[in-house]
Protein backbone atom coordinates (compact mmCIF):
# COMPACT_ATOMS: atom_id res chain seq x y z
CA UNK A 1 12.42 24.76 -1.94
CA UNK A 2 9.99 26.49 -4.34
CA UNK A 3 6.51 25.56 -4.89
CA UNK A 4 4.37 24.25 -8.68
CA UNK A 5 4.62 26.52 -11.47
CA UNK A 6 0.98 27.61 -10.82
CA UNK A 7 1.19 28.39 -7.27
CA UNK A 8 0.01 31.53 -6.25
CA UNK A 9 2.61 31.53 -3.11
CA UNK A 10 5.08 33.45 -4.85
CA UNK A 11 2.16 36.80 -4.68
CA UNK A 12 2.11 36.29 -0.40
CA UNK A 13 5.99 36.27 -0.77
CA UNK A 14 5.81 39.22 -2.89
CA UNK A 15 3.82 41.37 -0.44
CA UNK A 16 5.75 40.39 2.74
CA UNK A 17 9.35 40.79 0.78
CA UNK A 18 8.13 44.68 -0.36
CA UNK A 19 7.24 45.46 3.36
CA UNK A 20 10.52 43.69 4.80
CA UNK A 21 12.81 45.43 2.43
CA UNK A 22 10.70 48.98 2.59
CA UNK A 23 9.94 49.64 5.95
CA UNK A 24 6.41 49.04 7.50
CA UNK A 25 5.61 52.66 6.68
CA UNK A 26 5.05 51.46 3.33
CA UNK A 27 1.46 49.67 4.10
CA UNK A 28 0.39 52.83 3.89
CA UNK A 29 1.54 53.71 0.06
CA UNK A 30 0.55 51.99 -3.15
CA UNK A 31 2.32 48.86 -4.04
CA UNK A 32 4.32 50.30 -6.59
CA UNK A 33 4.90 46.78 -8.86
CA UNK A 34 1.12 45.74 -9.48
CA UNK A 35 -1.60 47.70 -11.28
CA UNK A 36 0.41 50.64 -12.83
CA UNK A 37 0.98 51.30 -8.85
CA UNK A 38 -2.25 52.72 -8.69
CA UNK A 39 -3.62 50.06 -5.91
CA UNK A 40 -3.10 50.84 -1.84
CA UNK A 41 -0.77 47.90 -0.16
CA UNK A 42 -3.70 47.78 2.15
CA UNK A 43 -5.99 46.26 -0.37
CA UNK A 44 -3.93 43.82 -1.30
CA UNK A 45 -3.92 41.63 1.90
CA UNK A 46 -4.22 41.60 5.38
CA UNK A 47 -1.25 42.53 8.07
CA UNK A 48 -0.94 39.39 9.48
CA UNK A 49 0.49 37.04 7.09
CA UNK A 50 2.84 39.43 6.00
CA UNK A 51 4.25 40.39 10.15
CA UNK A 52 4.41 36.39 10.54
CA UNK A 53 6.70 35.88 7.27
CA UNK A 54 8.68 38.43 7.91
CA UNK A 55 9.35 37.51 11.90
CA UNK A 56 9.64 34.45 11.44
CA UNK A 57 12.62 35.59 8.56
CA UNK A 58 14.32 37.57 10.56
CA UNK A 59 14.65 35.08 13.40
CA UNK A 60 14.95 32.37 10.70
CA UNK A 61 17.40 33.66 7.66
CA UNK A 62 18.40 30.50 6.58
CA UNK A 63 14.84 30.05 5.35
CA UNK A 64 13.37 31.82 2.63
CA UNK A 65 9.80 33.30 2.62
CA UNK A 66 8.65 30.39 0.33
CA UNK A 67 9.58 27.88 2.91
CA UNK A 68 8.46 29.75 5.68
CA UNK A 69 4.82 29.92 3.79
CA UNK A 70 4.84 26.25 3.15
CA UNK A 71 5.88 25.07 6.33
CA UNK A 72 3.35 27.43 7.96
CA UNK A 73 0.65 25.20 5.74
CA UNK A 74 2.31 22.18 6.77
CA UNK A 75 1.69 23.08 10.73
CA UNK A 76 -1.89 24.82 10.75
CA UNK A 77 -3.53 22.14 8.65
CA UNK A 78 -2.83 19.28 11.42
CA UNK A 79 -4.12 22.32 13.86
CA UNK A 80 -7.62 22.74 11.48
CA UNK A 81 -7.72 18.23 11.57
CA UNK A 82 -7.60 19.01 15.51
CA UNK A 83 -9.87 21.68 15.68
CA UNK A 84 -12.66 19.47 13.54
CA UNK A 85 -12.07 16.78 16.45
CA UNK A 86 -12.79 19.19 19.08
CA UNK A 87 -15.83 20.64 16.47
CA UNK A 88 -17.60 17.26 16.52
CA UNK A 89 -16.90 16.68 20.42
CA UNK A 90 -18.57 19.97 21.05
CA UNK A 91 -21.43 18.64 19.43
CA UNK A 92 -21.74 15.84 21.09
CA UNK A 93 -20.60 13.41 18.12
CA UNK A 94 -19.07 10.97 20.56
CA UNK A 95 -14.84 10.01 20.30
CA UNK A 96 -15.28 7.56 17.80
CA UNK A 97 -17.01 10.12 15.15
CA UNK A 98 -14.90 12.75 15.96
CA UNK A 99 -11.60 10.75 15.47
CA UNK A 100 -13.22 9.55 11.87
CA UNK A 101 -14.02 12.62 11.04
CA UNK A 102 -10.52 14.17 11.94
CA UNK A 103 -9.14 11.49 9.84
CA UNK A 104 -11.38 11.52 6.66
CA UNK A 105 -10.57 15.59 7.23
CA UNK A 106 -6.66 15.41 6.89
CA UNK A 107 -6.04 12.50 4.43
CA UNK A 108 -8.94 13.52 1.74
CA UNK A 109 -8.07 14.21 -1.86
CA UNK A 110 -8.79 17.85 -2.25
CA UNK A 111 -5.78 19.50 -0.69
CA UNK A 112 -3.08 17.79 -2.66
CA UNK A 113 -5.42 18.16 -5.91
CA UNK A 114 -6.20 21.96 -5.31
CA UNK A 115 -2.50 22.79 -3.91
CA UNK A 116 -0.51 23.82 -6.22
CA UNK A 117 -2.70 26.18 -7.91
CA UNK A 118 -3.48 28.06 -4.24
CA UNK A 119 -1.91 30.83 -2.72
CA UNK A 120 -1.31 29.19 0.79
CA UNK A 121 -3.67 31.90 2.50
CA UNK A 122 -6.99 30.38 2.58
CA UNK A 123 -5.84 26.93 3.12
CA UNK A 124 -4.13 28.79 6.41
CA UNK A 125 -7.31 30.39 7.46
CA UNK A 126 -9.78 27.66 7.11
CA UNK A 127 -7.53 25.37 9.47
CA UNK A 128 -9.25 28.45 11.82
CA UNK A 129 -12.22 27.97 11.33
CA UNK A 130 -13.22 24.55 13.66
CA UNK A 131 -12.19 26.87 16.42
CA UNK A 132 -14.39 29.90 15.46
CA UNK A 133 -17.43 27.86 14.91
CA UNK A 134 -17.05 26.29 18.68
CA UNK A 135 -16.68 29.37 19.90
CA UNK A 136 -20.11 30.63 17.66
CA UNK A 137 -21.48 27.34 19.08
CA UNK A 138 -21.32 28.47 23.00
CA UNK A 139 -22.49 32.17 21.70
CA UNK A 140 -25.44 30.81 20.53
CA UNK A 141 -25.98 28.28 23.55
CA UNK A 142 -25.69 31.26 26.27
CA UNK A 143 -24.67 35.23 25.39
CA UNK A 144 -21.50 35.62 27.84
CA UNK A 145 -19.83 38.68 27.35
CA UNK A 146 -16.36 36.48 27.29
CA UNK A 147 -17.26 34.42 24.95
CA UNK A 148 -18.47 37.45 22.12
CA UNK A 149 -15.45 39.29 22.96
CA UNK A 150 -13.22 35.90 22.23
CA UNK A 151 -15.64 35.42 18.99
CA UNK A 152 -15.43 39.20 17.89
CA UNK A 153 -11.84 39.11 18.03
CA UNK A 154 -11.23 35.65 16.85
CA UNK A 155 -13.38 36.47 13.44
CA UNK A 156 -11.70 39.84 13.07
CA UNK A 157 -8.42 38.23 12.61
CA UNK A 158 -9.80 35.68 10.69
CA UNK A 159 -10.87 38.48 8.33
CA UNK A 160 -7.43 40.38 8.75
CA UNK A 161 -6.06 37.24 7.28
CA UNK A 162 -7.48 36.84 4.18
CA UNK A 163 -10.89 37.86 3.50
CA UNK A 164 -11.65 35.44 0.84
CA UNK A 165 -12.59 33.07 3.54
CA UNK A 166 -15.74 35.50 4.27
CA UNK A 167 -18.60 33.61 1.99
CA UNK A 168 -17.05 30.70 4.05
CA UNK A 169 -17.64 31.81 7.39
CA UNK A 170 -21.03 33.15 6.43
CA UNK A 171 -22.37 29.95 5.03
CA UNK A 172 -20.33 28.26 7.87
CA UNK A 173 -21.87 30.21 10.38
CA UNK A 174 -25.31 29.86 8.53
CA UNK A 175 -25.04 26.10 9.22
CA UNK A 176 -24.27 25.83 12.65
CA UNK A 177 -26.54 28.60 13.49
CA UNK A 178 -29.84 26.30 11.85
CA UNK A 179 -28.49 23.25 13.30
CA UNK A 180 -27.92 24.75 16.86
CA UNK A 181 -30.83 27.30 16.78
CA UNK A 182 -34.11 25.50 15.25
CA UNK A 183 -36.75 27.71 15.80
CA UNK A 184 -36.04 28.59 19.61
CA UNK A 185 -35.38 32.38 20.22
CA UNK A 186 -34.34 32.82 16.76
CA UNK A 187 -35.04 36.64 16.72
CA UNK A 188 -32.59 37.12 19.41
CA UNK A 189 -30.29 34.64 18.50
CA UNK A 190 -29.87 36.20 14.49
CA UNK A 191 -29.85 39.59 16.30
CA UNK A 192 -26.76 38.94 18.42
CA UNK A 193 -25.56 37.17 15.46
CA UNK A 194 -25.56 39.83 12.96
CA UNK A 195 -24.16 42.71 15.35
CA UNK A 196 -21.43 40.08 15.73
CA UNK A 197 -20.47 40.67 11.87
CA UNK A 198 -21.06 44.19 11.95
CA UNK A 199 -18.07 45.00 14.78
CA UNK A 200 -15.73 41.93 13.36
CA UNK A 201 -16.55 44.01 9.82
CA UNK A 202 -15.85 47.28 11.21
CA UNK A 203 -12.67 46.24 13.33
CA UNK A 204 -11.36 44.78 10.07
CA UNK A 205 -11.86 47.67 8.25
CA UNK A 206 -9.37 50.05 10.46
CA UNK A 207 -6.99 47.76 8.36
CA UNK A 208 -8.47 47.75 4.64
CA UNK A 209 -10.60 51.06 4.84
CA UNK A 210 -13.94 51.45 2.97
CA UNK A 211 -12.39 52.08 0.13
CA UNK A 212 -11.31 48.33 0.04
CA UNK A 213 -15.21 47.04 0.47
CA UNK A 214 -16.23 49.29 -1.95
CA UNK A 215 -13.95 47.99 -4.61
CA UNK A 216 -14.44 44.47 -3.67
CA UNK A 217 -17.89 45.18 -4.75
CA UNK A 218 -17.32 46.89 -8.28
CA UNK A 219 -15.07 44.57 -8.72
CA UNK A 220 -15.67 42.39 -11.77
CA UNK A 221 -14.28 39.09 -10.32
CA UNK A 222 -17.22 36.94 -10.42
CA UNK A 223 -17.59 35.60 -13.47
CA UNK A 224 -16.78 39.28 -14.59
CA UNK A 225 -19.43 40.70 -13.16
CA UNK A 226 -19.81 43.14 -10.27
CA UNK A 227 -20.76 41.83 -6.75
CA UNK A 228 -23.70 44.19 -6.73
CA UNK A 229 -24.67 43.52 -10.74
CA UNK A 230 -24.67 39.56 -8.99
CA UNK A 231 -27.11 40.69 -6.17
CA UNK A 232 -29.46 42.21 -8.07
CA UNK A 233 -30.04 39.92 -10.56
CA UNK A 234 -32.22 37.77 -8.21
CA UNK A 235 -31.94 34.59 -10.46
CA UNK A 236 -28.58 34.08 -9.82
CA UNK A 237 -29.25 34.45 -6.21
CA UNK A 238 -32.00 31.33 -6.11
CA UNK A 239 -29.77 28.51 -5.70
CA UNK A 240 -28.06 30.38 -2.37
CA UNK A 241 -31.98 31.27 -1.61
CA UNK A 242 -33.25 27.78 -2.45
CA UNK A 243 -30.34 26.03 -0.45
CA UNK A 244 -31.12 28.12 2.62
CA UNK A 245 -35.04 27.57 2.48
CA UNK A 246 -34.72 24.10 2.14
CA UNK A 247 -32.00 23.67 5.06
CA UNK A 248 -34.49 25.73 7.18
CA UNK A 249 -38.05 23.53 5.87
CA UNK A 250 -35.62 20.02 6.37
CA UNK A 251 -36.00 20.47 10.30
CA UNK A 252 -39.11 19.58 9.68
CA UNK A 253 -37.81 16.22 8.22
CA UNK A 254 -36.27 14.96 11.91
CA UNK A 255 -38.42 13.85 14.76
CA UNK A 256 -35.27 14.50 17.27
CA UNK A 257 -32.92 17.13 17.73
CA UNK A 258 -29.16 15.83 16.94
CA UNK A 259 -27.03 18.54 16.56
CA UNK A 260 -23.89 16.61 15.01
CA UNK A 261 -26.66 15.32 12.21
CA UNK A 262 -28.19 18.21 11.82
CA UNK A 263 -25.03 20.23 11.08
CA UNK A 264 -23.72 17.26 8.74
CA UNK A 265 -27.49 17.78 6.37
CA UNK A 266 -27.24 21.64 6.59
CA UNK A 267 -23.32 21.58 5.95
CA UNK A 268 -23.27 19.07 3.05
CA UNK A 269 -26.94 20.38 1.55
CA UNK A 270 -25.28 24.26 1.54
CA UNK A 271 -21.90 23.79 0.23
CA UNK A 272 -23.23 20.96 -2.17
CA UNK A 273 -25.49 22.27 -3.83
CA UNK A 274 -23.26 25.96 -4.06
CA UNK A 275 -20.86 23.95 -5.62
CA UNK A 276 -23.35 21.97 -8.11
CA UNK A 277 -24.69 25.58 -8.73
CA UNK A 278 -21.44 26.74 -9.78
CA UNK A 279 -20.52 23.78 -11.94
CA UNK A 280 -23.91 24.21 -13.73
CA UNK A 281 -23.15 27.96 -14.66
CA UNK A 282 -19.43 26.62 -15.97
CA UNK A 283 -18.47 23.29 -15.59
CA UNK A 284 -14.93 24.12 -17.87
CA UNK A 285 -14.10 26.54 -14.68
CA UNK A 286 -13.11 23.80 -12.78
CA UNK A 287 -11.20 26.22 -10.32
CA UNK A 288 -14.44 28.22 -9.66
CA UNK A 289 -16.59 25.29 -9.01
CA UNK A 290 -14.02 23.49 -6.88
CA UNK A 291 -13.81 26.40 -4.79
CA UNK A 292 -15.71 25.07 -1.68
CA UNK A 293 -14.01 21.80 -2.56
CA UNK A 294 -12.00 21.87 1.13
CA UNK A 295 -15.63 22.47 3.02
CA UNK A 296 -17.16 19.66 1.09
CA UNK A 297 -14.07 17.43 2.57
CA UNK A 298 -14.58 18.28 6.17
CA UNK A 299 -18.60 17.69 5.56
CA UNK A 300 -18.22 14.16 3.74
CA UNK A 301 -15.63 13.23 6.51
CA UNK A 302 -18.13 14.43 9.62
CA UNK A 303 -21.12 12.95 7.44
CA UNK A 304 -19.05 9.49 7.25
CA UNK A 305 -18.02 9.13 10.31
CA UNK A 306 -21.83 9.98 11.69
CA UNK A 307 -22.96 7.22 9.35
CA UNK A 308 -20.26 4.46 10.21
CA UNK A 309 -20.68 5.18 14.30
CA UNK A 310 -24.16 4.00 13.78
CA UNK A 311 -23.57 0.67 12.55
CA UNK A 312 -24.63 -1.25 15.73
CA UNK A 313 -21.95 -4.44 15.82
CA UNK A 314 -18.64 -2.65 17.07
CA UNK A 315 -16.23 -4.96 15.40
CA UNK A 316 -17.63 -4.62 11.63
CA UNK A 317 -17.87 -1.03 12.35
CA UNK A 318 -14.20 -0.85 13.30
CA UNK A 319 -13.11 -3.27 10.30
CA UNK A 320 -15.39 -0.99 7.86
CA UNK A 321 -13.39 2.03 9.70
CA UNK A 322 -10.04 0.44 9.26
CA UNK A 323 -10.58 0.01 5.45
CA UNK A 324 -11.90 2.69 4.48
CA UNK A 325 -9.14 4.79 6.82
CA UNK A 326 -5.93 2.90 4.83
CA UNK A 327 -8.03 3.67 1.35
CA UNK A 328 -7.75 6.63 2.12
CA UNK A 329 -4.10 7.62 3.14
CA UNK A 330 -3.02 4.89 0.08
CA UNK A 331 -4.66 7.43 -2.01
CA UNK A 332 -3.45 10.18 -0.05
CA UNK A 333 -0.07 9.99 -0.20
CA UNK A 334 -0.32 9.01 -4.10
CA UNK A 335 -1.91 12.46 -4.52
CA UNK A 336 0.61 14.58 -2.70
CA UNK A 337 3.62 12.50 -4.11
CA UNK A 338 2.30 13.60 -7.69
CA UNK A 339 0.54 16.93 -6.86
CA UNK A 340 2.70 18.40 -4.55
CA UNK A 341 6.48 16.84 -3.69
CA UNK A 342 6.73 16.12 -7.44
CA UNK A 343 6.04 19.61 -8.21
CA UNK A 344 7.91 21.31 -6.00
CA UNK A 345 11.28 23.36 -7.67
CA UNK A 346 14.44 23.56 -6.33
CA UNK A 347 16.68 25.54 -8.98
CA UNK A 348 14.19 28.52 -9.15
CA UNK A 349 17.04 30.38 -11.19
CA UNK A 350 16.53 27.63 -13.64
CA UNK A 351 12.54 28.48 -14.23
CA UNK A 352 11.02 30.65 -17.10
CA UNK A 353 9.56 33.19 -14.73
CA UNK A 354 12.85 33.45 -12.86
CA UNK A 355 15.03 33.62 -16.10
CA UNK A 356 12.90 36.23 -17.64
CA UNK A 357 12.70 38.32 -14.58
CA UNK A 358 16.68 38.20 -14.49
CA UNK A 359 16.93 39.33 -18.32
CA UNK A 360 14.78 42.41 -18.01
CA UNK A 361 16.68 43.22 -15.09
CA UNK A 362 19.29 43.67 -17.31
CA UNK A 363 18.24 45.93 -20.27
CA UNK A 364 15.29 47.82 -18.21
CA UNK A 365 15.91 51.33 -16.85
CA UNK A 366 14.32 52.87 -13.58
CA UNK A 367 11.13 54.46 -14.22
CA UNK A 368 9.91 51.70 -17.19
CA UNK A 369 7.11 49.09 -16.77
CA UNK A 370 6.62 45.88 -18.34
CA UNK A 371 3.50 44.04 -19.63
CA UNK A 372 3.75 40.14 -18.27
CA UNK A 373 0.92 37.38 -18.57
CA UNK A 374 0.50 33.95 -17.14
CA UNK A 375 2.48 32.63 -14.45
CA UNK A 376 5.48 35.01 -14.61
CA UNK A 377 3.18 38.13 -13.16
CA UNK A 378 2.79 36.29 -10.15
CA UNK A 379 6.27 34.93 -9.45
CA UNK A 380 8.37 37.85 -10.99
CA UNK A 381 8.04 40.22 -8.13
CA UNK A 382 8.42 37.96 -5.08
CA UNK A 383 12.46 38.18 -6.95
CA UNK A 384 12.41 41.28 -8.30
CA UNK A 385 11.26 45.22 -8.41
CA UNK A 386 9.92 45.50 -11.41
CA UNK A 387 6.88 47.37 -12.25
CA UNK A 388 4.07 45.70 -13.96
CA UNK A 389 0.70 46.35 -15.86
CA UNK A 390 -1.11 43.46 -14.17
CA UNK A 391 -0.23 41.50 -10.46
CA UNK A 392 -1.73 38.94 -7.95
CA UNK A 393 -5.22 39.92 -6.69
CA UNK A 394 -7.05 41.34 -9.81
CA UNK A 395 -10.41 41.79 -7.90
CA UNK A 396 -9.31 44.86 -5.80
CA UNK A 397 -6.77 46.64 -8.70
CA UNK A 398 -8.46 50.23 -8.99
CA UNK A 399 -6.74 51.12 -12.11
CA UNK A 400 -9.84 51.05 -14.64
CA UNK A 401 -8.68 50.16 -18.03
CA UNK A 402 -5.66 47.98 -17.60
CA UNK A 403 -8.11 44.79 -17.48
CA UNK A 404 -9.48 46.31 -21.29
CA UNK A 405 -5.75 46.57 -22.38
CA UNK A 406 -4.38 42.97 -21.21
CA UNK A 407 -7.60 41.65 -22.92
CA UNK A 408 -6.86 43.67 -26.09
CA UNK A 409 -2.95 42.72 -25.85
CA UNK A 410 -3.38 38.63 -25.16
CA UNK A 411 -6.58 38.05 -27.42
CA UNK A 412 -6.72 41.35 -30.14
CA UNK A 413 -6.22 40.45 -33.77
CA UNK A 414 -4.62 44.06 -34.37
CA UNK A 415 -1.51 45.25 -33.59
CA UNK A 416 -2.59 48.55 -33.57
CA UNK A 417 -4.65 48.36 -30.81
CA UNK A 418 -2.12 46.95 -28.67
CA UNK A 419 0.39 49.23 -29.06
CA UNK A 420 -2.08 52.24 -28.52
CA UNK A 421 -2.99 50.15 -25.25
CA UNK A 422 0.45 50.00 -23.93
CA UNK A 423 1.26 54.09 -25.14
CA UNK A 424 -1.27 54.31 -22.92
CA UNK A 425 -0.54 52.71 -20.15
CA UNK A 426 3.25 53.84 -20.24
CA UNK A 427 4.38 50.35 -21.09
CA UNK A 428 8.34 50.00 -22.26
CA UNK A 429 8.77 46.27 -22.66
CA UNK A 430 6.24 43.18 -23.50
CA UNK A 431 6.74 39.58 -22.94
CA UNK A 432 5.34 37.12 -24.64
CA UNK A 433 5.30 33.61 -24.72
CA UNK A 434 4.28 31.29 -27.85
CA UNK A 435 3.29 27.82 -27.69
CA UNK A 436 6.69 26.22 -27.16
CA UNK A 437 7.08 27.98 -24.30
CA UNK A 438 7.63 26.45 -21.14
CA UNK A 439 5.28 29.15 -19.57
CA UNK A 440 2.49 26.72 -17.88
CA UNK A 441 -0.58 29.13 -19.83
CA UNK A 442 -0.19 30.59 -23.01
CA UNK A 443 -2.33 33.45 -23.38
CA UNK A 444 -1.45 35.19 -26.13
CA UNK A 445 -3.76 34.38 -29.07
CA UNK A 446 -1.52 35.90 -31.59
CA UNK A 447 1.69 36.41 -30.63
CA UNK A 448 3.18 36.97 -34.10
CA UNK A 449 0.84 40.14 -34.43
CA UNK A 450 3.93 41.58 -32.21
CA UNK A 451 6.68 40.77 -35.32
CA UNK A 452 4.70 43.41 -36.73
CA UNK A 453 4.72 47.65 -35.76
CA UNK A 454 6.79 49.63 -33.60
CA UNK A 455 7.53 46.55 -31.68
CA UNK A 456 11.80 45.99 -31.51
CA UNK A 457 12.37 42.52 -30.50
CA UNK A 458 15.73 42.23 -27.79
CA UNK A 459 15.16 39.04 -26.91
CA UNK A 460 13.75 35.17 -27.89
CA UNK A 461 14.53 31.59 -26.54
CA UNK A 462 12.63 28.87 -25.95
CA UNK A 463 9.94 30.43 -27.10
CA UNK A 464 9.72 33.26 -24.69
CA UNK A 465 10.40 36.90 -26.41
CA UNK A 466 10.55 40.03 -24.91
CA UNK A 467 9.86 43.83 -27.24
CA UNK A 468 10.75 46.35 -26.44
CA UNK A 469 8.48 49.44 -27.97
CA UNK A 470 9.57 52.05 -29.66
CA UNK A 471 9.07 55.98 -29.63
């Protein structure tokens, strides 16, 4: 079992099948298939995904590391529905809201929408994060040694595992720190608080090195600019400003402390208003925007359940419950019958990424690298060892011009400047796709510019054609 087209699985398969097939010694060497091999294993992701995968494989051979990944989503979602029961009992939100909110959590429409175009990671470590914010909860109620060592450790490998979930945890962390805190020992409280991040940051970083931040921000990967060009322009950092301040001044706006409300405002205010923020700048990047889409679910489920516990007749608050509960899992399961079981592939040999990957296999010699776009750079080395000029997690590639040359090679009007891109870059062998191709995104803009040069054409069907380029 295989997952969409667009998945980004098939790069966490690709990591852990390098390391299973190479030795572990080889975390510490460039991943020679991505990036001209220029970019350290390291960087590429953390060490825990990849030691579960390939444990679980060993003990498991029968399974491949697809289905390993996917039923590894399949368990720690129920456990993140769980932990956002215990999240609301911790603050006080009664059974009732908590069991809402645990429902509206699991059966909302974002996971099946967002699915098949995620890489399996994040959707693992934000089923984590419930548990980390209980724990930040009791930290910030009374400093006990246990409890920051639990914490330290618990955000560490939170970070090991994929530190895109970071801006999450910060704004996450942000919320239940205003909702918990108010303005009672909040010097202390944001001192502890911050030292808290520093260690978890510096533990992590035994793993990725500084070299790993550093590139992370140079990286152009938002929006394509820097993450320091970003925080210095300080326009595009007044919505995040503006959201904060006005979670902070709506204290004000409640008589009574309720920490489950509270949290539901700041959570919903922060991550809402990120998100409108985003769509504003681009609403065509729909995957950009959307990106706090699974935080927005858990808040709208805690913020509906708060609302329907405080209808006052028990029975119309049940029926209301009841309704909107089998609305919900109607439209559920309609979601991830079409967005994920109907996508899923079970002849991978039969795909366009897979097929391709098998015919340069063929006609490529040791030593020679190949120039891929679209989907087929992110499944093609999760089968096989080919080297390539792009790969699966752009934003930490330290090779600095093959981003230039795949723009030049997908979207330049001269031939000319592609090939003296790929001389370059020591490319061998391109691969392009046309518009009847049944490669999900077509990026080259002018593919026939390639019927044209040095370029020696070896193969073509179905509108996929590999060149070959000559001395």
């Amino acid at each position: 079992m295989y997952p969409a087209q667009t998945s980004f699985i098939p790069v966490q398969a690709a990591l852990a099948r390098f390391i299973e097939s190479q030795g572990w010694r080889a975390i510490f060497a460039n991943y020679p298939y991505w990036y001209l091999g220029t970019t350290p294993f390291r960087y590429l992701t953390g060490p825990i995904l990849p030691i579960f995968l390939i444990v679980i494989h060993r003990l498991l051979p029968g399974l491949n590391l697809f289905e390993i990944l996917l039923g590894l989503i399949c368990i720690t979602f129920p456990f993140g529905a769980t932990g956002v029961y215990l999240l609301v009992r911790e603050m006080n939100g009664g059974r009732f809201s908590a069991l809402l909110a645990t429902v509206f959590y699991f059966f909302g429409p974002v996971i099946p929408l967002l699915f098949r175009f995620s890489d399996g990671v994040y959707l693992i470590a934000l089923s984590f994060l419930p548990y980390i914010l209980i724990l930040y909860l009791r930290f910030l109620q009374q400093w006990q040694r246990k409890t920051a060592i639990y914490l330290t450790f618990s955000i560490t490998g939170l970070i090991l595992l994929d530190t895109t979930i970071i801006p999450s945890l910060a704004f996450a962390m942000t919320v239940t720190f205003l909702a918990k805190t108010g303005w009672k020992r909040v010097e202390e409280k944001l001192k502890n608080s911050l030292l808290l991040i520093v260690y978890c940051l510096l533990l992590a970083t035994i793993w990725y090195t500084p070299g790993y931040w550093l590139t992370l921000l140079t990286a152009p990967s938002l929006a394509g600019k820097t993450f320091l060009s970003v925080a210095i322009s300080l326009p595009r950092l007044l919505s995040v400003a503006l959201a904060i301040f006005l979670a902070v001044f709506s204290i004000r706006f409640f008589k009574k402390r309720n920490l489950f409300r509270d949290f539901c405002f700041f959570w919903l205010f922060i991550f809402g208003f990120l998100t409108l923020a985003r769509f504003m700048a681009d609403p065509d990047f729909w995957l950009d925007w959307s990106a706090y889409g699974i935080e927005l679910q858990m808040g709208m489920g805690m913020g509906l359940s708060l609302v329907l516990s405080k209808i006052k007749e028990k029975t119309r608050r049940i029926l209301m419950s009841l309704v909107l509960i089998s609305l919900l899992i109607a439209s559920w399961l309609l979601l991830v019958k079409n967005n994920v079981i109907d996508t899923f592939q079970k002849e991978i040999n039969q795909s366009v990424e897979y097929r391709i990957g098998e015919k340069l296999t063929e006609i490529i010699k040791p030593g020679e690298k190949v120039f891929f776009s679209g989907t087929t750079v992110f499944w093609l080395n999760a089968f096989f060892d080919i080297p390539q000029v792009r790969g699966g997690v752009d934003q930490v590639a330290v090779h600095p011009t093959w981003d230039k040359a795949a723009w030049e090679i997908r979207e330049g009007t001269k031939v000319e400047l592609s090939e003296e891109w790929l001389r370059e870059l020591g490319v061998n062998y391109l691969v392009v796709h046309d518009e009847t191709s049944k490669e999900f995104y077509h990026d080259f803009t002018y593919p026939e510019k390639f019927e044209q040069g040095n370029f020696q054409k070896v193969y073509q069907k179905d509108g996929d054609r590999i060149y070959r380029l000559n001395d």
